[in-house]
PDB file of N, CA and C in Angstrom:
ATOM      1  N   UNK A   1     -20.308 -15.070  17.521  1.00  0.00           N
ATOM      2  CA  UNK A   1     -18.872 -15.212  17.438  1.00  0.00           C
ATOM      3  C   UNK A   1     -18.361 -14.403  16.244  1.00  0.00           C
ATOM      4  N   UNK A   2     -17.453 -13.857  16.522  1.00  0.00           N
ATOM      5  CA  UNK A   2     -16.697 -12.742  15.767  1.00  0.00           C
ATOM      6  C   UNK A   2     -15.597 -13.622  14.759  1.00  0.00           C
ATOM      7  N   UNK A   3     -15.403 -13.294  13.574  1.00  0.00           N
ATOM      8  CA  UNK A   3     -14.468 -13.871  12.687  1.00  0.00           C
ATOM      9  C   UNK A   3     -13.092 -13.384  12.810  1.00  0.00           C
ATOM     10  N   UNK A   4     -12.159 -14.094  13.024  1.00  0.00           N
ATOM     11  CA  UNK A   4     -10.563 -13.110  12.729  1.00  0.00           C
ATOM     12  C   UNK A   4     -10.395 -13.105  11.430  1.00  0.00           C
ATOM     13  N   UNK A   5      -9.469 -12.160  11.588  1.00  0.00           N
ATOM     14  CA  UNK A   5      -9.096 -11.358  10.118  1.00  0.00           C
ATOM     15  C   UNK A   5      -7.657 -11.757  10.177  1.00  0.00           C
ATOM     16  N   UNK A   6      -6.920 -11.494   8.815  1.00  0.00           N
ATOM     17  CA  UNK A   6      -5.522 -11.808   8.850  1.00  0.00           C
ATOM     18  C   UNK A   6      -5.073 -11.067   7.529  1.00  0.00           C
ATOM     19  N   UNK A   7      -3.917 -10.703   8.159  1.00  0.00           N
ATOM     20  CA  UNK A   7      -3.163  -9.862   7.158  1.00  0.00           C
ATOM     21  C   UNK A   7      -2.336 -11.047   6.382  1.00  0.00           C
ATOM     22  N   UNK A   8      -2.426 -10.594   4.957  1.00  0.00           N
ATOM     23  CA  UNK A   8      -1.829 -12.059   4.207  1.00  0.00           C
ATOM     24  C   UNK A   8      -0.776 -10.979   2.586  1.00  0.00           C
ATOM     25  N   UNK A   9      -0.888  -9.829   2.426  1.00  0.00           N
ATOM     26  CA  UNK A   9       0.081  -8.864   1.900  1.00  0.00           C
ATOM     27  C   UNK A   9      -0.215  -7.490   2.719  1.00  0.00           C
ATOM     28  N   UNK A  10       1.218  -6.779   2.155  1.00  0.00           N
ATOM     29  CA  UNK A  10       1.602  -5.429   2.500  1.00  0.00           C
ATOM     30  C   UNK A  10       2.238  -4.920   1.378  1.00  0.00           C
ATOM     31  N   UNK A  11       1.930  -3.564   0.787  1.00  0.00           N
ATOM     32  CA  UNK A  11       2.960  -3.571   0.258  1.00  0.00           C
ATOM     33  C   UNK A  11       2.693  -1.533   0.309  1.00  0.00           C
ATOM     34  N   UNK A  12       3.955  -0.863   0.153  1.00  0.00           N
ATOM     35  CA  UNK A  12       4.065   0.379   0.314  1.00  0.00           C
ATOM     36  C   UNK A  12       3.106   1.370  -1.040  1.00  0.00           C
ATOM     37  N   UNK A  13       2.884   0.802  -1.787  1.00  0.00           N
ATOM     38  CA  UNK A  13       2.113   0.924  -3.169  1.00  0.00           C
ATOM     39  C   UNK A  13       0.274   0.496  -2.823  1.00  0.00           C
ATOM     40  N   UNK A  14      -0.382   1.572  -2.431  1.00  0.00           N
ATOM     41  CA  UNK A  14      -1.632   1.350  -2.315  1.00  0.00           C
ATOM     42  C   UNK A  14      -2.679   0.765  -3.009  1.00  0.00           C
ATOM     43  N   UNK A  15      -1.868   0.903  -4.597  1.00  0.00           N
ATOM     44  CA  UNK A  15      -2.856   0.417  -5.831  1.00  0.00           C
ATOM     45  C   UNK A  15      -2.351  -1.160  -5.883  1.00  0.00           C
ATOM     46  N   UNK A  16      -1.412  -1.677  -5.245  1.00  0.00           N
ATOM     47  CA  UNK A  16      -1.002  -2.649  -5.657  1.00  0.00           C
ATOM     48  C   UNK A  16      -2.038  -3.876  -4.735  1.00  0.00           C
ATOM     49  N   UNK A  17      -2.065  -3.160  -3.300  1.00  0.00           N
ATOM     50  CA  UNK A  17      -3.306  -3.593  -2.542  1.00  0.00           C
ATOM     51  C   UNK A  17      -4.414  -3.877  -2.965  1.00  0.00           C
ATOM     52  N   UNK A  18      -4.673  -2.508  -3.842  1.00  0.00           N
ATOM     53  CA  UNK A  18      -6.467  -2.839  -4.469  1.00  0.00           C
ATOM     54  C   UNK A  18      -6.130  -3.817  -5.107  1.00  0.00           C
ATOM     55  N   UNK A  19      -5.557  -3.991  -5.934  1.00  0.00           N
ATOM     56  CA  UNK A  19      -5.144  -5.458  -7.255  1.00  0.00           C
ATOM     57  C   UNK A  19      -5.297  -6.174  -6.695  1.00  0.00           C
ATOM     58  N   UNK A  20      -4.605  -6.583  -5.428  1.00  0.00           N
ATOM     59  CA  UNK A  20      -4.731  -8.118  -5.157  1.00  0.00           C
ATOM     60  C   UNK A  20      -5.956  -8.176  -4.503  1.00  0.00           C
ATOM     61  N   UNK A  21      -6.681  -7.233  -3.637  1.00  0.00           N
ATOM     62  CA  UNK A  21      -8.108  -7.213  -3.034  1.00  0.00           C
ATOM     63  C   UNK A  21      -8.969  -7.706  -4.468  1.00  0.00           C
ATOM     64  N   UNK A  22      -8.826  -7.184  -5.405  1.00  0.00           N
ATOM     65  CA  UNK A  22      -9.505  -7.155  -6.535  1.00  0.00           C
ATOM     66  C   UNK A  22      -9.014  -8.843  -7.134  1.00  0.00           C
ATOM     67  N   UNK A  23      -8.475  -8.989  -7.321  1.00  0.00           N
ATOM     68  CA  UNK A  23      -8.352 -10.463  -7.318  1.00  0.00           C
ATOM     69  C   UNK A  23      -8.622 -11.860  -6.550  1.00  0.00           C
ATOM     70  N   UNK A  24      -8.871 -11.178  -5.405  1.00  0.00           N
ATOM     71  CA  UNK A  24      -8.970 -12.619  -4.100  1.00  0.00           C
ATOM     72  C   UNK A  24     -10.516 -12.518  -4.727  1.00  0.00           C
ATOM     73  N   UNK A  25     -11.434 -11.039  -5.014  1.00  0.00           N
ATOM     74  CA  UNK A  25     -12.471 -10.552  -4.708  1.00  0.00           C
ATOM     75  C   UNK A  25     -13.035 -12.142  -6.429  1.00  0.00           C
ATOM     76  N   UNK A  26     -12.336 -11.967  -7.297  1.00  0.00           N
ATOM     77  CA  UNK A  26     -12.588 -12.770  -8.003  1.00  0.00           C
ATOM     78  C   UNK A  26     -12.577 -14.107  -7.766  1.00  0.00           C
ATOM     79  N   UNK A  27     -11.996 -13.821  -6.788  1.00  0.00           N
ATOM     80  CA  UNK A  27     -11.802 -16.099  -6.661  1.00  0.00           C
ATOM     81  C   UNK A  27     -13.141 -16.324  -5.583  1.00  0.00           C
ATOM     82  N   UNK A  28     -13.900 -15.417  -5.405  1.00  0.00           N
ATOM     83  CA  UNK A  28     -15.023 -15.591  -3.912  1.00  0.00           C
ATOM     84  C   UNK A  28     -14.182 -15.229  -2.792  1.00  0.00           C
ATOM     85  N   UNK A  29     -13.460 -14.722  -2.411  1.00  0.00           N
ATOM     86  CA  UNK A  29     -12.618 -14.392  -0.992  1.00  0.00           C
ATOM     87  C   UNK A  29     -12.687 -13.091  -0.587  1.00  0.00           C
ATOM     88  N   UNK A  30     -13.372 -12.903   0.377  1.00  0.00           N
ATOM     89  CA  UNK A  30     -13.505 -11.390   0.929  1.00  0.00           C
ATOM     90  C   UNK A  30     -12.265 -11.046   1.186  1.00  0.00           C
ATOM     91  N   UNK A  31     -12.232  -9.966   1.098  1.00  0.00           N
ATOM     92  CA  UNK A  31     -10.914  -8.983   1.451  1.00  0.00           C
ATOM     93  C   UNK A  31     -11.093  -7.296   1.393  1.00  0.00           C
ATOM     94  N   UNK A  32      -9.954  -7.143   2.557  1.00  0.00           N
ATOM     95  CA  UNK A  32     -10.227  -5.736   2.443  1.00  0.00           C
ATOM     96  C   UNK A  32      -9.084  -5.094   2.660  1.00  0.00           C
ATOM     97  N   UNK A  33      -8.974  -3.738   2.409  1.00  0.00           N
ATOM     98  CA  UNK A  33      -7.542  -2.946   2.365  1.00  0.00           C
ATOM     99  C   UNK A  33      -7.348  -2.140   3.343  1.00  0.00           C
ATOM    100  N   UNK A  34      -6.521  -2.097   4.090  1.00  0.00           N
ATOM    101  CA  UNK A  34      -6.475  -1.197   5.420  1.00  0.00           C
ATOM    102  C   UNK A  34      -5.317  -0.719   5.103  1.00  0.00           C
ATOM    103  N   UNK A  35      -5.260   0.940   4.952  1.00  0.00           N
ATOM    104  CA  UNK A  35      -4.462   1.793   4.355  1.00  0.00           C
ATOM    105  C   UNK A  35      -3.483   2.621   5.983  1.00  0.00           C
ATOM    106  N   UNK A  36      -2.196   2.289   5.549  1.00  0.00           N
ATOM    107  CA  UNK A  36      -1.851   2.997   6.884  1.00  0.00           C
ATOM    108  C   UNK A  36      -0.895   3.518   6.856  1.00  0.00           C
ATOM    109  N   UNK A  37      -0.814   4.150   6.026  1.00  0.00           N
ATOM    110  CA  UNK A  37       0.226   5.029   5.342  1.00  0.00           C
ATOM    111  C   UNK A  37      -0.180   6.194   6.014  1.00  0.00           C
ATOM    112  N   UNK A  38       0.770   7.446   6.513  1.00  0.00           N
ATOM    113  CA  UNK A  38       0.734   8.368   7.085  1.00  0.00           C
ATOM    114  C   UNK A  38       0.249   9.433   6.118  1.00  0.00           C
ATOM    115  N   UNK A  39      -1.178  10.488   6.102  1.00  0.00           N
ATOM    116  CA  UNK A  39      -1.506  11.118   5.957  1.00  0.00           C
ATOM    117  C   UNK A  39      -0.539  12.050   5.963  1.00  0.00           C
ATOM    118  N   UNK A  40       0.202  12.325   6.578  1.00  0.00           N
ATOM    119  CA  UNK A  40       1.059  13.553   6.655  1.00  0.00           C
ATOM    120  C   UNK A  40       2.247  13.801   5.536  1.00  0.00           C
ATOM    121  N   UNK A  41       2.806  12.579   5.262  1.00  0.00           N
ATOM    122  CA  UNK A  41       3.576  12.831   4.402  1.00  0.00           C
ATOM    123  C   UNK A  41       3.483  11.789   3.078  1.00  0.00           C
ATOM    124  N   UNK A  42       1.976  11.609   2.661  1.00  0.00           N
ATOM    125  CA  UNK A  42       1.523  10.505   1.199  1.00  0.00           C
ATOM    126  C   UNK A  42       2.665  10.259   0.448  1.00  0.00           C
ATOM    127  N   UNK A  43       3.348  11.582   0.055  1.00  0.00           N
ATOM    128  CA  UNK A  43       4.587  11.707  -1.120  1.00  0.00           C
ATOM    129  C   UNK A  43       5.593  10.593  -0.860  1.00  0.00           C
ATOM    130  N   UNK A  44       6.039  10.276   0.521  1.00  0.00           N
ATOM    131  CA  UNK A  44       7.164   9.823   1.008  1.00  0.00           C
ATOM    132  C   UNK A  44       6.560   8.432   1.152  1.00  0.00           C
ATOM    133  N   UNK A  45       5.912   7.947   1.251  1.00  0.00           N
ATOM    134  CA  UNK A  45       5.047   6.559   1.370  1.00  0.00           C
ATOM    135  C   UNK A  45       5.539   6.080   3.141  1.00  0.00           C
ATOM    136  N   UNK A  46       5.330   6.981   3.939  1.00  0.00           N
ATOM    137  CA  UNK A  46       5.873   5.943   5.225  1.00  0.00           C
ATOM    138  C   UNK A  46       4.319   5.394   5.747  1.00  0.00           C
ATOM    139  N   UNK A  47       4.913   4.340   6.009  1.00  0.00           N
ATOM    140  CA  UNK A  47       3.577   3.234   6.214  1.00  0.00           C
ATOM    141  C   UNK A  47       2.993   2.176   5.347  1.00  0.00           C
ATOM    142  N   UNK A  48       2.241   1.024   4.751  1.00  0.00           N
ATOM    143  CA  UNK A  48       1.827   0.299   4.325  1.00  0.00           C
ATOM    144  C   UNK A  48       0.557   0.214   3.910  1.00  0.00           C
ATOM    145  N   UNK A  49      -0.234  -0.372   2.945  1.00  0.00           N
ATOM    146  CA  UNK A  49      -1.507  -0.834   3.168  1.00  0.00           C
ATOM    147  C   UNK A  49      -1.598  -2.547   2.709  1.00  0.00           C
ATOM    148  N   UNK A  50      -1.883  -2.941   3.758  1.00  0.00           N
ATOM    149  CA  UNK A  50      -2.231  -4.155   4.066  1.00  0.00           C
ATOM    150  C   UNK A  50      -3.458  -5.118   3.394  1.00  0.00           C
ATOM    151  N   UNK A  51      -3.469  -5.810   2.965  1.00  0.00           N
ATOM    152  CA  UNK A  51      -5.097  -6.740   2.612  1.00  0.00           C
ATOM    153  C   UNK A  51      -5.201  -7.775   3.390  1.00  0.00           C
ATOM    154  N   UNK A  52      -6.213  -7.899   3.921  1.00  0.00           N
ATOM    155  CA  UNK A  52      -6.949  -8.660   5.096  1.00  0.00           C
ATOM    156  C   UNK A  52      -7.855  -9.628   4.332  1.00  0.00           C
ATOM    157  N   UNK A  53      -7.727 -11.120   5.180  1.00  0.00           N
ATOM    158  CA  UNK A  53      -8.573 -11.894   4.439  1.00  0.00           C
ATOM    159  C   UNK A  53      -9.056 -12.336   5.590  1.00  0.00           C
ATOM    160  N   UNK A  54     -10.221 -12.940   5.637  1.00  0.00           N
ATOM    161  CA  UNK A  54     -10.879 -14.381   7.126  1.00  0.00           C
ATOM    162  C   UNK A  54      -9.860 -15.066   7.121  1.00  0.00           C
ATOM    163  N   UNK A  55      -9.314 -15.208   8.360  1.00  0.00           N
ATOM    164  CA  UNK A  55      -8.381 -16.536   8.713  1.00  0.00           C
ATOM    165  C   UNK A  55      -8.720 -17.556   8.301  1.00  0.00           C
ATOM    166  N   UNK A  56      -9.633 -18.535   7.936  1.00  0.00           N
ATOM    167  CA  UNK A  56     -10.377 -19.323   7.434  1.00  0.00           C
ATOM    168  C   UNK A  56      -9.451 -19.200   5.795  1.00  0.00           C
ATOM    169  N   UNK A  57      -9.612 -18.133   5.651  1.00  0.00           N
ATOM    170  CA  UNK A  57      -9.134 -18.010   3.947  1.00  0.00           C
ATOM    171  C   UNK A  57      -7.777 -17.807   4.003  1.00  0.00           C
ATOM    172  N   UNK A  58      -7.604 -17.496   4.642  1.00  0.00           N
ATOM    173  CA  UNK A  58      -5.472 -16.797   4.251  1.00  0.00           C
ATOM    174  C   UNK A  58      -4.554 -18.170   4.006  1.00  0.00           C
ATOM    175  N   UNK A  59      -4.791 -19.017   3.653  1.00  0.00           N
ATOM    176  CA  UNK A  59      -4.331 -19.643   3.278  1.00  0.00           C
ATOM    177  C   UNK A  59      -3.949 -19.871   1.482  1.00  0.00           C
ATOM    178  N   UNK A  60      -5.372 -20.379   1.256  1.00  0.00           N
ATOM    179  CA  UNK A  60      -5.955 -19.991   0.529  1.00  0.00           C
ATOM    180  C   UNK A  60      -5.690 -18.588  -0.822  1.00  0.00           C
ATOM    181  N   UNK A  61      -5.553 -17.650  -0.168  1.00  0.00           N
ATOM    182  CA  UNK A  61      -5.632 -16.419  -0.517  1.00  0.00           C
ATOM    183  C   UNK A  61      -3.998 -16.106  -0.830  1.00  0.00           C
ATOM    184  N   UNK A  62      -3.149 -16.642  -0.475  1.00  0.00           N
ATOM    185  CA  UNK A  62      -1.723 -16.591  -0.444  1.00  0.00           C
ATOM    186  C   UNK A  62      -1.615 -17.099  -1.511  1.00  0.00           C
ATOM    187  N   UNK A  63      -1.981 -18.460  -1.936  1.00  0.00           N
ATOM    188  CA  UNK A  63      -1.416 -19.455  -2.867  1.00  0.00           C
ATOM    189  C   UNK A  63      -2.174 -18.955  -4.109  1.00  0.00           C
ATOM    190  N   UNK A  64      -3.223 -18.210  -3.936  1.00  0.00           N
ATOM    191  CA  UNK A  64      -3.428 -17.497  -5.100  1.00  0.00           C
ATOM    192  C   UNK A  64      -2.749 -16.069  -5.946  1.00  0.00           C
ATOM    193  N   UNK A  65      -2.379 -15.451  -4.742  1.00  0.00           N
ATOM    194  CA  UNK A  65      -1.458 -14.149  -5.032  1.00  0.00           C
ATOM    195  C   UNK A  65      -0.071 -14.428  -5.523  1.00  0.00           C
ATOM    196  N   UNK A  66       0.119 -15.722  -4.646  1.00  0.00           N
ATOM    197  CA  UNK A  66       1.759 -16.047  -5.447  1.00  0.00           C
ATOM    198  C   UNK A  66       1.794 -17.072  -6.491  1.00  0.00           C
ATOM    199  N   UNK A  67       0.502 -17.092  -6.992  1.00  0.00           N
ATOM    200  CA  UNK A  67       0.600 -18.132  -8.312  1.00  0.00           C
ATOM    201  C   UNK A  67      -0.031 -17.423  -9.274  1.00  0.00           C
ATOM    202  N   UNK A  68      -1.374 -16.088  -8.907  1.00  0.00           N
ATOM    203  CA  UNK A  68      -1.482 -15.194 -10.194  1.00  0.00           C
ATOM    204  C   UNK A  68      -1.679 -13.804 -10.012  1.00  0.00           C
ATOM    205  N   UNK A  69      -1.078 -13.798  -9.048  1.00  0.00           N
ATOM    206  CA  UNK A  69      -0.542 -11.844  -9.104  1.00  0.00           C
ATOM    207  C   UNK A  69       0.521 -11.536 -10.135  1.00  0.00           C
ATOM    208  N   UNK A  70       0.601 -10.672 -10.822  1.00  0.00           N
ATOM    209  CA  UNK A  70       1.677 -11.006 -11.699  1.00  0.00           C
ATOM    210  C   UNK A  70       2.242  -8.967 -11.462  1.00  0.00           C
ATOM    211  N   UNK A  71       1.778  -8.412 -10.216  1.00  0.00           N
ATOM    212  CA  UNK A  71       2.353  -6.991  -9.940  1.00  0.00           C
ATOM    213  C   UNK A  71       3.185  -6.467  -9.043  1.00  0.00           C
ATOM    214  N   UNK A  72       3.518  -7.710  -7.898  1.00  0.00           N
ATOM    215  CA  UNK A  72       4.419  -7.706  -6.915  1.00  0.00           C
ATOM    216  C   UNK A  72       5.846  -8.821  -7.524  1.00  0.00           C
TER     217      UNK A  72
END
């Protein structure tokens, strides 16, 4: 059986993604960054990158970003 994944931030700022990946990554919570911002035009930022947690965790993983992310 396959795990779902869940998108739990977005934000147009790619580094801001790693931060919070880098933070869930501290509390024990896998996560990962799926970048989907258009290659074609990087400068202009069209598109998002997203951090993905186990559904299992996105709960979890929320109440930590909005109680010690301190970059969004």
């Amino acid at each position: 059986m396959t795990e779902s994944w869940e998108i739990i931030y977005a934000t147009p700022l790619p580094h801001r993604a790693e931060l919070a990946k880098a933070l869930l990554l501290e509390h024990d919570i896998s996560a990962v960054v799926i970048n989907k911002q258009s290659s074609s035009y990087p400068t202009i930022g069209l598109g998002k990158s997203e951090v993905h947690v186990l559904a299992k965790d996105a709960i979890l993983a929320k109440v930590i970003l909005e109680n010690e992310a301190t970059f969004s």
